[in-house]
N, C-alpha and C. Protein backbone atom coordinates (compact mmCIF):
# COMPACT_ATOMS: atom_id res chain seq x y z
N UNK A 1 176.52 214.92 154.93
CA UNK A 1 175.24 215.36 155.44
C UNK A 1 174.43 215.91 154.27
N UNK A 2 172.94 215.61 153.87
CA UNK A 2 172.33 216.61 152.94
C UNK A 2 171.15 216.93 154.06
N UNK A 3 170.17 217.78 153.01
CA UNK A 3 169.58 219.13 153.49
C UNK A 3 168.55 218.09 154.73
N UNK A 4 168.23 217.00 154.79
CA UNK A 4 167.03 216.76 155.60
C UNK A 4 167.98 215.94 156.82
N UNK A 5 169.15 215.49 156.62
CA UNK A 5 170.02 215.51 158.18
C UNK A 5 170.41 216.36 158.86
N UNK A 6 170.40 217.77 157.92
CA UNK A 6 170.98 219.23 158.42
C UNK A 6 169.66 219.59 159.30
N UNK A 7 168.66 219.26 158.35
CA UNK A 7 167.42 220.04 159.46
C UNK A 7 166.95 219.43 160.54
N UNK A 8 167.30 218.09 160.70
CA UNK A 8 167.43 217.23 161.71
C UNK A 8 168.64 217.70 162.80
N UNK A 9 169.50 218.36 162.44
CA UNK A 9 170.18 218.71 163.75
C UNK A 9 170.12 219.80 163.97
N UNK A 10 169.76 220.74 162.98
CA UNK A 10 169.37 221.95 163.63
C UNK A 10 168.61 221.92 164.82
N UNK A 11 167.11 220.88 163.84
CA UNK A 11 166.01 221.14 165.18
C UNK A 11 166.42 220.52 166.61
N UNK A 12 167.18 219.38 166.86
CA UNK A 12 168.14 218.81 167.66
C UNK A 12 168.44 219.85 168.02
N UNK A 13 169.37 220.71 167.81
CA UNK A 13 170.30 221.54 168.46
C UNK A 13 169.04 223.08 169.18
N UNK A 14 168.05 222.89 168.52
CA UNK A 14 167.16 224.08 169.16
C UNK A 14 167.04 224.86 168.54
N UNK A 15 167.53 225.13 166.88
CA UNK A 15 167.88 226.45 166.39
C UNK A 15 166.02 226.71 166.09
N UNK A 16 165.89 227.78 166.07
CA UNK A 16 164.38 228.47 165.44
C UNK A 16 164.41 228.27 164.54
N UNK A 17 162.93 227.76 163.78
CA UNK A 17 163.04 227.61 162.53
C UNK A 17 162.85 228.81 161.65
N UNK A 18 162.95 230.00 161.94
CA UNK A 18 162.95 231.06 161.24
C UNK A 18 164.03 231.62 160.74
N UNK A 19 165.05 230.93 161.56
CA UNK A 19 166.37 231.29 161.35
C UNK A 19 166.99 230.90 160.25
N UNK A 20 166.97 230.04 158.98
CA UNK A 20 166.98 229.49 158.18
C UNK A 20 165.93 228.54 157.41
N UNK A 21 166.54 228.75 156.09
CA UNK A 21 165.69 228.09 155.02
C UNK A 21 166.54 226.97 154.20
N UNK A 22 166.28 225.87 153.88
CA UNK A 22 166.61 224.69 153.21
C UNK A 22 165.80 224.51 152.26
N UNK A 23 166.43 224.60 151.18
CA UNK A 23 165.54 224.07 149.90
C UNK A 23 165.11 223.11 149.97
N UNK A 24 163.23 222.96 149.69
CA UNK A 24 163.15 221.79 149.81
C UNK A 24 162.50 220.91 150.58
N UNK A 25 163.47 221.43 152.01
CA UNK A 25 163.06 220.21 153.08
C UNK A 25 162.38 221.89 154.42
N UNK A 26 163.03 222.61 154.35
CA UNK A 26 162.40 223.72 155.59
C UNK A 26 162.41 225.33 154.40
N UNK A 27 161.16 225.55 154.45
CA UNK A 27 160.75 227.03 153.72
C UNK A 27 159.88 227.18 154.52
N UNK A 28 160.23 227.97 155.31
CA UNK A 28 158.97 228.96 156.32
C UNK A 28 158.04 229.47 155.94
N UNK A 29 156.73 229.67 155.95
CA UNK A 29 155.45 230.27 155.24
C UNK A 29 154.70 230.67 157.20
N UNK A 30 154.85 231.95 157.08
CA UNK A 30 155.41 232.97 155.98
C UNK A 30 156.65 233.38 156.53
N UNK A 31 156.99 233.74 154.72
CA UNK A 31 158.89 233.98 155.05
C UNK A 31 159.48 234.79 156.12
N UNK A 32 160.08 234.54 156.67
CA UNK A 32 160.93 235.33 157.46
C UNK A 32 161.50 236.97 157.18
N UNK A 33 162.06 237.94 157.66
CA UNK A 33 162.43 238.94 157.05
C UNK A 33 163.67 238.60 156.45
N UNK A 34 164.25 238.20 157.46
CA UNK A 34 165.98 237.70 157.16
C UNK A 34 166.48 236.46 157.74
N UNK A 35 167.18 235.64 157.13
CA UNK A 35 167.53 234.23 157.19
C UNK A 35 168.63 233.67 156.51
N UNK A 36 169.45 232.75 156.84
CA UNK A 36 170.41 232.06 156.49
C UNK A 36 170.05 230.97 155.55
N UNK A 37 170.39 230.51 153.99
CA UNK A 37 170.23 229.46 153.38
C UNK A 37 171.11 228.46 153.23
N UNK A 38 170.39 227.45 152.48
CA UNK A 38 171.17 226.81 151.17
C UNK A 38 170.59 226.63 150.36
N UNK A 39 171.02 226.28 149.20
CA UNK A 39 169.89 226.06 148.21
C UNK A 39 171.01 225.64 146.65
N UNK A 40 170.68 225.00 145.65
CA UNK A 40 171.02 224.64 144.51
C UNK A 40 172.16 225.75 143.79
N UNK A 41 173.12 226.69 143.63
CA UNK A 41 173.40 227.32 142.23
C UNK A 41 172.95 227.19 140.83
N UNK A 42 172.66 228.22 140.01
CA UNK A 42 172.39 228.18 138.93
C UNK A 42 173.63 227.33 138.26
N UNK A 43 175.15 227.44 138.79
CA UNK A 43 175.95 226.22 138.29
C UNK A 43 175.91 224.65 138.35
N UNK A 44 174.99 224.19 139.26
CA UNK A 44 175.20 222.67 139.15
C UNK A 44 175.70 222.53 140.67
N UNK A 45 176.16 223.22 141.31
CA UNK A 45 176.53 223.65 142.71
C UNK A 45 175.68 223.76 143.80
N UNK A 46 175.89 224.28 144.67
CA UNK A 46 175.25 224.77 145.92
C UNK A 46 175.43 225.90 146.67
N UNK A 47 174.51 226.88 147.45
CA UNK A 47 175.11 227.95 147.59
C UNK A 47 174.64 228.31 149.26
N UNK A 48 175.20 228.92 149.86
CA UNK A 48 174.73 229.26 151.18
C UNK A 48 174.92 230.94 151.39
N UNK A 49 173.92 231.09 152.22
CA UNK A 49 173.83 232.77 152.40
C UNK A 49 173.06 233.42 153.02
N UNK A 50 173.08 234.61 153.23
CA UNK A 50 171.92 235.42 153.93
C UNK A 50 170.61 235.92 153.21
N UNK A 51 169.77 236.24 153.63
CA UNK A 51 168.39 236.70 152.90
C UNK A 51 168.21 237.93 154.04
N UNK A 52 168.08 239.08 153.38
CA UNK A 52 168.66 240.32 153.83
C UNK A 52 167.42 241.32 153.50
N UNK A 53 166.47 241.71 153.98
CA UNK A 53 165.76 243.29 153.41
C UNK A 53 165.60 242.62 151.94
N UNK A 54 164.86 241.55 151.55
CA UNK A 54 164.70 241.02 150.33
C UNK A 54 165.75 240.75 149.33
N UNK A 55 166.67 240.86 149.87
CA UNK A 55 167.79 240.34 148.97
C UNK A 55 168.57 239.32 149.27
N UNK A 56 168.99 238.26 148.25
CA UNK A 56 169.77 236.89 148.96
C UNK A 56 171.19 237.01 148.89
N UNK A 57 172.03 237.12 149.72
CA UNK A 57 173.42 237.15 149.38
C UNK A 57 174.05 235.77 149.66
N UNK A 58 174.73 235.39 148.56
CA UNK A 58 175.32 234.32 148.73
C UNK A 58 176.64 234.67 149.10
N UNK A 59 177.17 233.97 150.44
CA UNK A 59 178.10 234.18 151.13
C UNK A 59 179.30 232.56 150.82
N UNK A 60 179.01 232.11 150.19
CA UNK A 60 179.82 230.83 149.55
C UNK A 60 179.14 229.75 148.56
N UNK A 61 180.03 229.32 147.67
CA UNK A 61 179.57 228.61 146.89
C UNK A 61 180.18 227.12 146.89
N UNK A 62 179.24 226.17 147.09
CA UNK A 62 180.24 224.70 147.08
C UNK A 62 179.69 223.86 146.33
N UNK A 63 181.04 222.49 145.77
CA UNK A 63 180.79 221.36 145.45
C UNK A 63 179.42 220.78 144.94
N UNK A 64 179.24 220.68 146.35
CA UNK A 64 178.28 219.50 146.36
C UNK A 64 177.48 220.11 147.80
N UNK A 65 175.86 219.12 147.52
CA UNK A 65 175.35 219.35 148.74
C UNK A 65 175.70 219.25 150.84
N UNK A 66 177.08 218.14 150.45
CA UNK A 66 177.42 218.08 151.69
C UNK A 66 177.88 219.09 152.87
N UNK A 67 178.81 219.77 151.66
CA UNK A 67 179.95 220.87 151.63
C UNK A 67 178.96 222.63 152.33
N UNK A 68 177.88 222.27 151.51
CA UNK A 68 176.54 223.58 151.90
C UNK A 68 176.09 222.97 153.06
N UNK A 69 175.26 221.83 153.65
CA UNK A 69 175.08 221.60 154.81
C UNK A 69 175.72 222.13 155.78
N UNK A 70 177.05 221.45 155.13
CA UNK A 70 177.82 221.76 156.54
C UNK A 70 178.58 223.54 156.90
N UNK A 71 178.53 224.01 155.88
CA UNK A 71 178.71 225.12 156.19
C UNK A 71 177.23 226.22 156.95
N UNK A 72 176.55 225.95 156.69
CA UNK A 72 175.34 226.17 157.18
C UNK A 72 175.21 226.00 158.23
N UNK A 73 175.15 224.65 158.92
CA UNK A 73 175.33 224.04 160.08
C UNK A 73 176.35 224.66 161.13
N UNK A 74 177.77 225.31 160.16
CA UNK A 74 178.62 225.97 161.26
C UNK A 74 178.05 227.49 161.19
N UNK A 75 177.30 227.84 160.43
CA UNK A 75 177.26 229.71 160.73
C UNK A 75 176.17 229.24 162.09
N UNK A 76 175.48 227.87 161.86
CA UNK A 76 174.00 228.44 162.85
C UNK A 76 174.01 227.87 164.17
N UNK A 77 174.87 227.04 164.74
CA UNK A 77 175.45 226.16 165.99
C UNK A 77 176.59 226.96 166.47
């Protein structure tokens, strides 16, 4: 799965789009307070996480883009 099949089943599945951000393919304007990502690592990676009171916590780091979809996909279904 990458980021624009993920947001395809989110919206499928009903989730709000405030509830998360996808690099890329879903950035809310205007931002949300707090939200679930994914988005690139400064390693070459991918990272998923919360966006918190202005701060992003990355709650895992993976592979490849599939690996972040899909973990994403399970915090928000």
């Amino acid at each position: 799965m990458d980021r624009r099949a993920l947001h395809a089943a989110l919206v499928e599945a009903r989730i709000p789009g405030g509830y998360y951000w996808i690099e890329g393919v879903h950035e809310p304007v205007p931002t949300p307070p707090d939200f679930l990502f994914v988005r690139r690592g400064g390693d070459g990676g991918w990272e998923t996480g919360a966006f918190e009171r202005g701060t992003h916590e990355v709650l895992a780091r993976h592979p490849d883009e599939a690996a972040a979809c899909a973990h994403l996909l399970s915090l928000l279904v």
